[in-house]
Protein backbone atom coordinates (compact mmCIF):
# COMPACT_ATOMS: atom_id res chain seq x y z
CA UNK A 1 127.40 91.76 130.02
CA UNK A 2 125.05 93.76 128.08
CA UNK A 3 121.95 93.51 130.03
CA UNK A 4 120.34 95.64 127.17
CA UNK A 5 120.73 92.80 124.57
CA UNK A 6 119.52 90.37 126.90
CA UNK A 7 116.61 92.36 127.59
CA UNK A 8 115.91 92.50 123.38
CA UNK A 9 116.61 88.91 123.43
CA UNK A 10 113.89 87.67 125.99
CA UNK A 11 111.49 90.38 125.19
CA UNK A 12 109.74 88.26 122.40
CA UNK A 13 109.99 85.07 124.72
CA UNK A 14 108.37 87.24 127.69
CA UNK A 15 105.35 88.29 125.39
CA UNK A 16 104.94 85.04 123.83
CA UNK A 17 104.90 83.62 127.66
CA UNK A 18 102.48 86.36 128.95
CA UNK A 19 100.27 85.86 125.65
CA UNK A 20 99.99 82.01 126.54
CA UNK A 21 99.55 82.88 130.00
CA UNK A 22 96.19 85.42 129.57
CA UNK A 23 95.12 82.73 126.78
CA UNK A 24 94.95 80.12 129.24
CA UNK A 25 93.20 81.91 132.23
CA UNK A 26 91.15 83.60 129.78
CA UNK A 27 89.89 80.22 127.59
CA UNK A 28 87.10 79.02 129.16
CA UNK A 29 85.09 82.30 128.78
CA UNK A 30 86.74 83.02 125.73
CA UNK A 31 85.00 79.36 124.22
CA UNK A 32 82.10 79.15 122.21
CA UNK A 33 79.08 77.95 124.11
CA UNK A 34 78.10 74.38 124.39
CA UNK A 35 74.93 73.45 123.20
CA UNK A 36 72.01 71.11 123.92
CA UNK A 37 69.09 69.50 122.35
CA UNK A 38 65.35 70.60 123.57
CA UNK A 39 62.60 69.26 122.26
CA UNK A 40 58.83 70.81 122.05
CA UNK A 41 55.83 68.68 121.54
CA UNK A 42 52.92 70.21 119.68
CA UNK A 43 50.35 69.49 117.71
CA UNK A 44 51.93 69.61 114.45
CA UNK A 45 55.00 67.48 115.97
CA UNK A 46 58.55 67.26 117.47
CA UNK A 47 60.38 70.82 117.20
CA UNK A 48 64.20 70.00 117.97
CA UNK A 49 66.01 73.29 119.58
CA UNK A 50 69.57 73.44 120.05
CA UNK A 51 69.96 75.52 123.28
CA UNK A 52 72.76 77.47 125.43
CA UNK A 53 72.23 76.86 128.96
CA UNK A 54 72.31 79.79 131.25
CA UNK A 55 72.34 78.58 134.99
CA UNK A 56 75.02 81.13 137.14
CA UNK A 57 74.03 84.27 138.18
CA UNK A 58 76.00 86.24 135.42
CA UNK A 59 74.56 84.07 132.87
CA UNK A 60 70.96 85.08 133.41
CA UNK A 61 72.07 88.48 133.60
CA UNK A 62 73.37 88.38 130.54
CA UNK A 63 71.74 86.14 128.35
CA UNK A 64 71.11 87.21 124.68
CA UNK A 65 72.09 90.88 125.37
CA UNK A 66 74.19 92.27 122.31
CA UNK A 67 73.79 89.66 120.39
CA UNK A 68 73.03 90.62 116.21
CA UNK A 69 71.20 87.41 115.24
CA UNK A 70 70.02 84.16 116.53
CA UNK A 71 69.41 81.34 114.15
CA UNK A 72 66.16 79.54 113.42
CA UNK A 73 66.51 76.43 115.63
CA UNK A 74 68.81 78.02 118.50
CA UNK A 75 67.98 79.27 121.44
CA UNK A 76 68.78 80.20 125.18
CA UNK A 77 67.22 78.48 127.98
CA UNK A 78 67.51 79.67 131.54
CA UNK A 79 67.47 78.01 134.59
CA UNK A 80 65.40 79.25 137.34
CA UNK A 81 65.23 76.31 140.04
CA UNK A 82 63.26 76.01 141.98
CA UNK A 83 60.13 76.99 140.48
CA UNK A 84 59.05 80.31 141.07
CA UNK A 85 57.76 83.80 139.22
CA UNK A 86 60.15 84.85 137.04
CA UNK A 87 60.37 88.21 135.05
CA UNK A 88 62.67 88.61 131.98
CA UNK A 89 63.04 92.22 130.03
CA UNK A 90 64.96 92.85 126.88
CA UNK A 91 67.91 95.80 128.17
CA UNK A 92 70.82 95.54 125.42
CA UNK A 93 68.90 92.99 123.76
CA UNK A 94 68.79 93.60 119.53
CA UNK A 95 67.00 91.06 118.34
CA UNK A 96 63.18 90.55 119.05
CA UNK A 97 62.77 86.76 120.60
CA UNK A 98 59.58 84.93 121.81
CA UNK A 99 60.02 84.04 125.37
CA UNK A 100 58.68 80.47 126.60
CA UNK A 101 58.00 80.51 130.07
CA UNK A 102 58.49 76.23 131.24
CA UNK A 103 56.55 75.17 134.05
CA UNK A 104 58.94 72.51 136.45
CA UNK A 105 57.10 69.50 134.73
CA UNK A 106 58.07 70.77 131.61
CA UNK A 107 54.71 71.88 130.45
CA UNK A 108 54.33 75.61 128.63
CA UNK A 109 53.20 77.86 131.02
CA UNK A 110 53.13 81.41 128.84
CA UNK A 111 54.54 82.43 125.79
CA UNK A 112 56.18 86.22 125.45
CA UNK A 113 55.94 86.70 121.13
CA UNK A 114 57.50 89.18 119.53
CA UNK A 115 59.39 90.86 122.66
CA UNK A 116 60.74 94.46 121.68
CA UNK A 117 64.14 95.31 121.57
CA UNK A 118 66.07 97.07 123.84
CA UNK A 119 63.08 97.94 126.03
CA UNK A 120 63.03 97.68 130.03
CA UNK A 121 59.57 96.54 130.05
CA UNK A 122 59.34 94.08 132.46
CA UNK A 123 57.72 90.70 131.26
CA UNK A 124 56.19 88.54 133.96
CA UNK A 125 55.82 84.95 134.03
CA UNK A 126 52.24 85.06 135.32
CA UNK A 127 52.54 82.01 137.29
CA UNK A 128 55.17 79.74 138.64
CA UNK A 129 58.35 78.75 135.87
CA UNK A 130 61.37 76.84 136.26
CA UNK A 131 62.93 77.85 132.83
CA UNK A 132 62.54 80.20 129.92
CA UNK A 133 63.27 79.26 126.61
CA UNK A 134 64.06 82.27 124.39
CA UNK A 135 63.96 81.62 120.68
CA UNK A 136 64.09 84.27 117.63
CA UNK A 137 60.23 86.05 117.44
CA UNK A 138 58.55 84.17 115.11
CA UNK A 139 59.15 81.05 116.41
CA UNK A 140 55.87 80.38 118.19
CA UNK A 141 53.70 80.75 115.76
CA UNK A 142 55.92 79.04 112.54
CA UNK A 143 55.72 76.12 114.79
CA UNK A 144 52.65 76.03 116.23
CA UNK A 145 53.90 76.32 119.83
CA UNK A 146 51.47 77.36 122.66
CA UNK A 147 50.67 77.01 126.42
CA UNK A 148 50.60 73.06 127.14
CA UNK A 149 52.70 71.65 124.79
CA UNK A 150 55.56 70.00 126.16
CA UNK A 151 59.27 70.59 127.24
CA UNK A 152 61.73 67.70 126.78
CA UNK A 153 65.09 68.84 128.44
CA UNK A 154 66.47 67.04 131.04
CA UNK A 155 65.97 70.37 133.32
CA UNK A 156 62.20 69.18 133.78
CA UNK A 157 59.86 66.41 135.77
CA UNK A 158 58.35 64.36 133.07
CA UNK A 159 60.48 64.15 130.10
């Protein structure tokens, strides 16, 4: 027997096999993100987010580093139970966000506007949070957002 033809034969079996293989162990990080609806209460009305939830470790790390854009509407909201001071900075982040520091009964706390890119500045919470929204920079003021309005997300006390 010709182990060399046997070899050519199962070679493109053995690569499909290994390529199904990494696929599957790979998948679940490989997925697009699940999103959530968030709502903000202001004065001027009901704002309706559509948020990425970053709870683990690896996810706050993370968060919106390298990403290009971030649509109008979208947005990243990190869990930080219990409630406590948080501080956020931008590192390997390209896009300028506003950052909405949440209070645990889902009342604004602080808003960050206009964060710069890329920068290691660290940006405090000034108080007690159990989430931060970020959202593109701009988003703040277009919607009349400020300390006091109100979180609805199922993350908070008080929906």
């Amino acid at each position: 027997m010709n182990f060399d033809r046997v070899g050519e034969r199962l070679r493109p079996w053995l690569v499909a096999a290994l390529v199904m293989l990494f696929g599957a162990l790979a998948g679940p990080r490989a997925q697009a993100a699940t999103f959530e609806p968030l709502e903000i209460v202001t004065k001027s009305g009901v704002h309706v987010f559509s948020v990425e939830l970053a709870t683990t470790e690896q996810e706050k790390e993370t968060g919106l580093m390298y990403r290009k854009e971030l649509a109008d509407g979208k947005g990243m909201l990190f869990d930080f139970s219990p409630e406590q001071e948080v501080s956020m900075w931008m590192k390997n982040t390209y896009i300028s966000l506003d950052m909405i520091f949440i209070r645990a009964d889902g009342r604004i706390l602080r808003i960050a506007e206009n964060t710069e890119p890329m920068s290691t500045k660290i940006i405090p919470s000034r108080g007690l949070a159990k989430g931060v929204l970020e959202v593109i920079a701009g988003t703040a003021q277009k919607y009349g957002i400020q300390p006091g309005d109100r979180v609805a997300h199922p993350l908070f006390k008080g929906r």
